[in-house]
C-alpha atoms as a PDB file:
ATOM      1  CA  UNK A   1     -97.123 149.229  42.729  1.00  0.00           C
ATOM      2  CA  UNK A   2     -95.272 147.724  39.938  1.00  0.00           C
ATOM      3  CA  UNK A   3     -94.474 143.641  40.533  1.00  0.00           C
ATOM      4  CA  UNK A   4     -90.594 143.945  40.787  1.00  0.00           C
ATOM      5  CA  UNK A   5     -90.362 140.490  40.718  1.00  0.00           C
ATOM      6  CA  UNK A   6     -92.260 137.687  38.221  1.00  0.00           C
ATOM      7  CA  UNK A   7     -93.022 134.383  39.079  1.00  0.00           C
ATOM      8  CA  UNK A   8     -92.344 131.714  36.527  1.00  0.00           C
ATOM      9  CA  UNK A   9     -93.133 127.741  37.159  1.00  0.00           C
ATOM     10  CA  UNK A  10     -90.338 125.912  35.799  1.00  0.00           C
ATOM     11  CA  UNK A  11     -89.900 122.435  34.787  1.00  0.00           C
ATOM     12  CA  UNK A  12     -86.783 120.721  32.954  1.00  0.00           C
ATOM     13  CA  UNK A  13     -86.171 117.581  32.128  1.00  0.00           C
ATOM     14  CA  UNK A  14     -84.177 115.321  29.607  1.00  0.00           C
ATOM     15  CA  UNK A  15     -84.634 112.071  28.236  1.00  0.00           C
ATOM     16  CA  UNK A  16     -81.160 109.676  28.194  1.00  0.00           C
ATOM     17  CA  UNK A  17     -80.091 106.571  27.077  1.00  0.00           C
ATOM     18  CA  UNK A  18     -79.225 103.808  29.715  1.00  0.00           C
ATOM     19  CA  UNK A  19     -76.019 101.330  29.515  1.00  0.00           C
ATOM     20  CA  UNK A  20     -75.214  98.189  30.001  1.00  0.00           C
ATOM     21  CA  UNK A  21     -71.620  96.274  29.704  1.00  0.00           C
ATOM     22  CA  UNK A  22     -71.575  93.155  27.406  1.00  0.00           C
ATOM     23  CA  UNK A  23     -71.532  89.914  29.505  1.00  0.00           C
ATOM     24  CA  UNK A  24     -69.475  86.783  28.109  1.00  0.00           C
ATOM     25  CA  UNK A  25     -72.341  84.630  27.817  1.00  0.00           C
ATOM     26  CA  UNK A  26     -70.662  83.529  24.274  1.00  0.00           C
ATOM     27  CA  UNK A  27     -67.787  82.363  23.451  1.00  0.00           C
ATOM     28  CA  UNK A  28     -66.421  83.120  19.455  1.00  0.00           C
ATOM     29  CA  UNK A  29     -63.529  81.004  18.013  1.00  0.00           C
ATOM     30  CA  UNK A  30     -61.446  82.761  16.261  1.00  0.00           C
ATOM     31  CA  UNK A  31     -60.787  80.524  13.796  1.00  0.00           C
ATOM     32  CA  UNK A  32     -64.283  79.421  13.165  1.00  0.00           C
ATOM     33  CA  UNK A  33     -65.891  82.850  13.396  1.00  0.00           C
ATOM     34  CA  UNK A  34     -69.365  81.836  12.313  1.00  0.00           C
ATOM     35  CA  UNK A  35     -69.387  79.464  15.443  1.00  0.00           C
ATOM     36  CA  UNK A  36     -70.954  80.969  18.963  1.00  0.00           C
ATOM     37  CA  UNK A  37     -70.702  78.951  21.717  1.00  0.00           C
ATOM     38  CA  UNK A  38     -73.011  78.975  24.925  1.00  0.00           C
ATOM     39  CA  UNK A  39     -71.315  78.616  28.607  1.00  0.00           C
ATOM     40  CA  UNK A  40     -73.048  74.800  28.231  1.00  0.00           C
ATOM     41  CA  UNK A  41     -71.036  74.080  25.512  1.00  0.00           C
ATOM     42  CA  UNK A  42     -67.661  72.240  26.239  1.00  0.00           C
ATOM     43  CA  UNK A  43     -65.987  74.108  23.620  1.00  0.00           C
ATOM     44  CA  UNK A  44     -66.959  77.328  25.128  1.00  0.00           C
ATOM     45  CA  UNK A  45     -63.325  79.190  25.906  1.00  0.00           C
ATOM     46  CA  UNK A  46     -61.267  76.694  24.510  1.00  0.00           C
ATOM     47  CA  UNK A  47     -58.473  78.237  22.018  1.00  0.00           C
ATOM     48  CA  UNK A  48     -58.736  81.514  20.727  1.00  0.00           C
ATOM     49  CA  UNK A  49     -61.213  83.672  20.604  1.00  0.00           C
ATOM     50  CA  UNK A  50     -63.342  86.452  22.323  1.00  0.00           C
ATOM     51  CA  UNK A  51     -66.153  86.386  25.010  1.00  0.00           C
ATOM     52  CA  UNK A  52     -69.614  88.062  24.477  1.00  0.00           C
ATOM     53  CA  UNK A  53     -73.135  88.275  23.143  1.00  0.00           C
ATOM     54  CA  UNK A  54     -75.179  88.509  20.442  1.00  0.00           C
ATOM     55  CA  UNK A  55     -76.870  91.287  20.096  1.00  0.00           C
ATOM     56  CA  UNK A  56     -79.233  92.648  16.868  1.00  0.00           C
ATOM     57  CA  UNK A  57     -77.926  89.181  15.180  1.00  0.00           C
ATOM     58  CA  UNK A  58     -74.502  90.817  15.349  1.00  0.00           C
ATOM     59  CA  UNK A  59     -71.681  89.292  17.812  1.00  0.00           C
ATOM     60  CA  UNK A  60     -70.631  91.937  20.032  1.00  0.00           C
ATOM     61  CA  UNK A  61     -67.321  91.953  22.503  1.00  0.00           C
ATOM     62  CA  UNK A  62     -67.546  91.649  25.842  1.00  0.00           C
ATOM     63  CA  UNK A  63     -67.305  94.558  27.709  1.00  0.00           C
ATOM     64  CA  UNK A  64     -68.578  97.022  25.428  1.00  0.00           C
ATOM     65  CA  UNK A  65     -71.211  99.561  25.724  1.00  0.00           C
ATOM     66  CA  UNK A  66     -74.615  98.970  24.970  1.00  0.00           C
ATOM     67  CA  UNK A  67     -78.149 100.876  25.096  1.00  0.00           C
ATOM     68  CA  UNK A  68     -80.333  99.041  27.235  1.00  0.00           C
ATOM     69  CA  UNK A  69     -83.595 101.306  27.509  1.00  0.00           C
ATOM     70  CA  UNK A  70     -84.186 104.651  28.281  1.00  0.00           C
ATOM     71  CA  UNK A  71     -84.657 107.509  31.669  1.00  0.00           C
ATOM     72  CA  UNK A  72     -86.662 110.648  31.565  1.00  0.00           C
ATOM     73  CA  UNK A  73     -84.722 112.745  33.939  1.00  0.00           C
ATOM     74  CA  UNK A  74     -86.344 115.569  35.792  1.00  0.00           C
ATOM     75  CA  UNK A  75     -83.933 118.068  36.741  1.00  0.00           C
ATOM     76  CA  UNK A  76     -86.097 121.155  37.782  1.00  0.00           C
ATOM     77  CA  UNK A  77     -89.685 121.600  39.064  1.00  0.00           C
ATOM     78  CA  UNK A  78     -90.003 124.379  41.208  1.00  0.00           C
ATOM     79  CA  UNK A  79     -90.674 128.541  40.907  1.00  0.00           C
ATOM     80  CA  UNK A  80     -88.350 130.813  40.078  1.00  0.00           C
ATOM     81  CA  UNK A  81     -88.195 134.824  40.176  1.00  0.00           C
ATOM     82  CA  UNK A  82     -86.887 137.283  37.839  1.00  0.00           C
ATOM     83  CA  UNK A  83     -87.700 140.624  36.548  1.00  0.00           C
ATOM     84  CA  UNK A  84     -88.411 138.982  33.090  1.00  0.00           C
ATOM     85  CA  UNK A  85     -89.199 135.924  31.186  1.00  0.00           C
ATOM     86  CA  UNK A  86     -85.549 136.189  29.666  1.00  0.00           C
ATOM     87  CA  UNK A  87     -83.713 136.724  33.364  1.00  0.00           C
ATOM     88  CA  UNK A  88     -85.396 133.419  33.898  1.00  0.00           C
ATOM     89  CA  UNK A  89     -84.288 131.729  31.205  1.00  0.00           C
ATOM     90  CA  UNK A  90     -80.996 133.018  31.628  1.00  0.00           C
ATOM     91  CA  UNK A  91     -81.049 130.877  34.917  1.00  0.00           C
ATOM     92  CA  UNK A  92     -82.521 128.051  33.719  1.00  0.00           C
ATOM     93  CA  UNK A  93     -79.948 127.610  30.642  1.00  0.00           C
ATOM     94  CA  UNK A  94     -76.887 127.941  33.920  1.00  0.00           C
ATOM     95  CA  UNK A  95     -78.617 125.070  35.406  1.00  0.00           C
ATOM     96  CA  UNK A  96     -79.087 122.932  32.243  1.00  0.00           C
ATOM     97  CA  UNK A  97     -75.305 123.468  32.232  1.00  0.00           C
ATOM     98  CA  UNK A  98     -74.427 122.696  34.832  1.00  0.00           C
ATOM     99  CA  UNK A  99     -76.255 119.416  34.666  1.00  0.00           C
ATOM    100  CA  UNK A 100     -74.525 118.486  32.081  1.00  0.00           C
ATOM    101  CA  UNK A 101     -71.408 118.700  33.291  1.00  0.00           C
ATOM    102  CA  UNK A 102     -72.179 116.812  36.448  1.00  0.00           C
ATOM    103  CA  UNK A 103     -74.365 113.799  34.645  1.00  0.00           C
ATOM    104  CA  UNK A 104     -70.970 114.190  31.858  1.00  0.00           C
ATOM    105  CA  UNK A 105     -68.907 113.177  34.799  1.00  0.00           C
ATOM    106  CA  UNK A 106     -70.946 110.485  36.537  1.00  0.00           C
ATOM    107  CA  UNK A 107     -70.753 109.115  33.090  1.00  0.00           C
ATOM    108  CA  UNK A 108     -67.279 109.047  32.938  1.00  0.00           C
ATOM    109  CA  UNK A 109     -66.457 107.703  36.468  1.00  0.00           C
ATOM    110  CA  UNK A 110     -69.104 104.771  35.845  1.00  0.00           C
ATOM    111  CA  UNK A 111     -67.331 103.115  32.411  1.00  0.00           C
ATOM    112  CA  UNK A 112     -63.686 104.733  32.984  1.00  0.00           C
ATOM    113  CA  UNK A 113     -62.428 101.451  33.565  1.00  0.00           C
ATOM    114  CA  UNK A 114     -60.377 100.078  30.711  1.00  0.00           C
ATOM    115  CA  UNK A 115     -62.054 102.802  28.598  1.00  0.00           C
ATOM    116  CA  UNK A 116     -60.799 105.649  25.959  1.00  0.00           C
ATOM    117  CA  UNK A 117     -62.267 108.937  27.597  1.00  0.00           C
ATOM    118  CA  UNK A 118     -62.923 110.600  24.468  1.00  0.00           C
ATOM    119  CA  UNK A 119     -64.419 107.399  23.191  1.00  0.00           C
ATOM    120  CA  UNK A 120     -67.112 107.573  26.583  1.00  0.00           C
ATOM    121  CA  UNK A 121     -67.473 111.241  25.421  1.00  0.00           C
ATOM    122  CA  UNK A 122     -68.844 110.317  22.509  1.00  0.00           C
ATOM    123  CA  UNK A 123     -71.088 108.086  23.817  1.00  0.00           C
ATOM    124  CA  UNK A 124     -72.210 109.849  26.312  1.00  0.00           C
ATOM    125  CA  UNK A 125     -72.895 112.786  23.612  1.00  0.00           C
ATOM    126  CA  UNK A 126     -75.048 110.760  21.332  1.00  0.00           C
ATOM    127  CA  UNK A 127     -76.986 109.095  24.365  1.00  0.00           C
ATOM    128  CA  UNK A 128     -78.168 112.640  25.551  1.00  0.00           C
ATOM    129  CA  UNK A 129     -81.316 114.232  23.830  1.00  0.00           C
ATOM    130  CA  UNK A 130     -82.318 117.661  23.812  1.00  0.00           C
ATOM    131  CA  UNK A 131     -83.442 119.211  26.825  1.00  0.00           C
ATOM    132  CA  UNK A 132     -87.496 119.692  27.690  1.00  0.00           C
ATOM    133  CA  UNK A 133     -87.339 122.920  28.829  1.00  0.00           C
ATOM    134  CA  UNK A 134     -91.156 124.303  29.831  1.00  0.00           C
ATOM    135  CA  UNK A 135     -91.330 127.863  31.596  1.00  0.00           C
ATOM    136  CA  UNK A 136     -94.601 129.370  32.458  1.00  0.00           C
ATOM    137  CA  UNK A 137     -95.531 133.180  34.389  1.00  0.00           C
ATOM    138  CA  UNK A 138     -97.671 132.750  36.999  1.00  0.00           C
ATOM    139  CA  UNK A 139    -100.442 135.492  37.715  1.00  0.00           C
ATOM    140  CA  UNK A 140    -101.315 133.639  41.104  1.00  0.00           C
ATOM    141  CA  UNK A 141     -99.535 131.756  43.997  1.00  0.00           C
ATOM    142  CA  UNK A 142    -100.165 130.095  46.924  1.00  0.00           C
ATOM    143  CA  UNK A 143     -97.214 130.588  49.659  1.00  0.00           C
ATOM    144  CA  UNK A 144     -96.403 127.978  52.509  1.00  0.00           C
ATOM    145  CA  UNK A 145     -95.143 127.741  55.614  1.00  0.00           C
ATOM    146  CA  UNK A 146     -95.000 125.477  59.103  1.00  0.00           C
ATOM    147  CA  UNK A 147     -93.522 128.380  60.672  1.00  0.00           C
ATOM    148  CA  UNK A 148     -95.565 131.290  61.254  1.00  0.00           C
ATOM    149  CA  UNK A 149     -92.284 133.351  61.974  1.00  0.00           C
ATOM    150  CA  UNK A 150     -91.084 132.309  58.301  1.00  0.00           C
ATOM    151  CA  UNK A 151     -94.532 132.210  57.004  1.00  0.00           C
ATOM    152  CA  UNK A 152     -94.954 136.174  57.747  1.00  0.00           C
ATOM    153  CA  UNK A 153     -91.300 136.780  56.613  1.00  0.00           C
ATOM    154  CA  UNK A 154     -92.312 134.903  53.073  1.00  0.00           C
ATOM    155  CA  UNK A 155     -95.341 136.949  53.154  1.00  0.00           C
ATOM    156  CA  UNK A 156     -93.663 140.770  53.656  1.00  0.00           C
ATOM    157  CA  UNK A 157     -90.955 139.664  50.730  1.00  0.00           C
ATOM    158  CA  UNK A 158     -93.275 139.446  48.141  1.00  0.00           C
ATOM    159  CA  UNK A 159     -95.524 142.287  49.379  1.00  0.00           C
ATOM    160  CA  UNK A 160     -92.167 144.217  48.289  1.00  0.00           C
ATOM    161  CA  UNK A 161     -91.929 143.029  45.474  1.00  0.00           C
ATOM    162  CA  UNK A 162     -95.123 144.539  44.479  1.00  0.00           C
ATOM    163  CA  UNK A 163     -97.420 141.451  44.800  1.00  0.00           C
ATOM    164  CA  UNK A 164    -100.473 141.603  46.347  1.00  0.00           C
ATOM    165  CA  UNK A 165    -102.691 139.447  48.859  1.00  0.00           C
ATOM    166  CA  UNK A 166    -105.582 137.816  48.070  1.00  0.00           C
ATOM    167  CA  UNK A 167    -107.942 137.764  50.964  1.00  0.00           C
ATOM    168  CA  UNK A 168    -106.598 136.699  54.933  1.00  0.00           C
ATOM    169  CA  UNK A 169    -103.996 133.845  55.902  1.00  0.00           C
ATOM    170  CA  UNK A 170    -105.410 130.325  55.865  1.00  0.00           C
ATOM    171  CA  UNK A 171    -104.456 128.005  58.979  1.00  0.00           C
ATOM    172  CA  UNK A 172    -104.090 124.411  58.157  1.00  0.00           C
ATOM    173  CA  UNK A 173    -103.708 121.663  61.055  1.00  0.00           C
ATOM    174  CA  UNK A 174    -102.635 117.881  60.479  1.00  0.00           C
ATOM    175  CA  UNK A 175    -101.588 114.978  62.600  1.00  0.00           C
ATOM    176  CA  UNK A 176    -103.851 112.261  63.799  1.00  0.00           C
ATOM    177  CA  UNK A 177    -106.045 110.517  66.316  1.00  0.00           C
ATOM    178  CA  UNK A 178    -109.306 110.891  67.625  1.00  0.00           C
ATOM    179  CA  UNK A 179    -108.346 113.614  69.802  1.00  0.00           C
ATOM    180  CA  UNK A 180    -108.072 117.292  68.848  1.00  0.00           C
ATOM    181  CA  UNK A 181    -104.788 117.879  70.793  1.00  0.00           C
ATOM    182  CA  UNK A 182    -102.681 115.169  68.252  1.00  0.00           C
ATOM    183  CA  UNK A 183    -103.585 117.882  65.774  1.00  0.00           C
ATOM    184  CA  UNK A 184    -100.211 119.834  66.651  1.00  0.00           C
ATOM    185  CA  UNK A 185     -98.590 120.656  63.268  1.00  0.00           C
ATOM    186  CA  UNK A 186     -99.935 123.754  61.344  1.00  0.00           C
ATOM    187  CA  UNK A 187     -99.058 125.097  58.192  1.00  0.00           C
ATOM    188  CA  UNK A 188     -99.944 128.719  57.223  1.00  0.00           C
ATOM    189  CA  UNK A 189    -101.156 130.004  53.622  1.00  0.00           C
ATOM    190  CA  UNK A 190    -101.842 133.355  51.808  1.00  0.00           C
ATOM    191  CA  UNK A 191    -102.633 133.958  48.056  1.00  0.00           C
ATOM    192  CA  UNK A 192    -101.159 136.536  46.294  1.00  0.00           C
ATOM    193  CA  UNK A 193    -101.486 137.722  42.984  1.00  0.00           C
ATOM    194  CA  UNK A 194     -99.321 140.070  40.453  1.00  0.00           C
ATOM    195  CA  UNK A 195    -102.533 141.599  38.628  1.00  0.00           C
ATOM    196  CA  UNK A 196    -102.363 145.348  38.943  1.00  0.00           C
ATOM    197  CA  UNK A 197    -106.343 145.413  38.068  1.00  0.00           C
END
């Protein structure tokens, strides 16, 4: 029988910039701009002038954006099924989407305040790297189940989609104690593979 359905391990992830607002540690005259004044100082918010800190040897205002460090993000790790490598894909590039539109607007909603929104787009747009996109077919799973009812549905799914067992079900018990009786839970496994040798 033909595998109707492939098996592909999938794993996504994407590595982002993290923010922080500028604090008014600082304080810059404005008419002495070559001046910076610590929060010690007594001249520290006296006149005119701007709050904020000093960052790269370059005075920067308070409350702007800055980079702060770095997040690898993982956004998928699991199996997926599709007749073919590129009906996976397919999937995975909705997904990617769709991630960006939702981390897009927890950006926004973080820094709105007393921000441009096309000026937090662009940000937000420079902070984001490419996607790490890794998809792989698998020849050979291992299915799982605490349920024996859902176990043997899992089971019966794939056998219709053309993959085959590989030897009998495997009964796993856990729990704890000396006693054999605190051993109640029980998982259920099976093999299967899509080789049609």
């Amino acid at each position: 029988m033909k595998v109707n359905k492939k098996c592909f391990l999938v794993k996504v992830s994407v590595n982002e910039d993290v923010f922080r607002e500028v604090e008014n540690r600082l304080w810059k005259p404005k008419n002495s701009p070559g001046l910076l004044h610590y929060k010690s100082s007594r001249e520290y918010g006296k006149g005119e002038g701007e709050y904020g800190e000093e960052i790269n040897y370059s005075f920067t205002k308070e409350g702007s954006l800055i980079k702060s460090g770095e997040s690898n993000r993982l956004i998928v790790d699991k199996q997926l099924y599709g007749e073919s490598l590129e009906d996976v894909e397919s999937e995975v590039n909705k997904l990617v989407d769709s991630d960006r539109k939702k981390s897009l607007s927890a950006f926004l909603k973080k820094w709105k305040k007393g921000r441009e929104k096309e000026d937090l787009i662009n940000i937000y747009d420079r902070s984001i790297n490419d996607y790490d996109i890794k998809i792989e077919e698998l020849n050979y799973i291992v299915l799982e189940s605490s349920s024996l009812f859902e176990f043997t549905k899992l089971v019966n799914e794939h056998l219709k989609l053309g993959w085959k067992v590989l030897g009998g079900m495997q009964l796993s018990t856990a729990g704890g104690g000396e006693s054999v009786y605190r051993w109640k839970e029980r998982y259920y496994l099976q093999s299967l593979t899509n080789s049609q040798s």
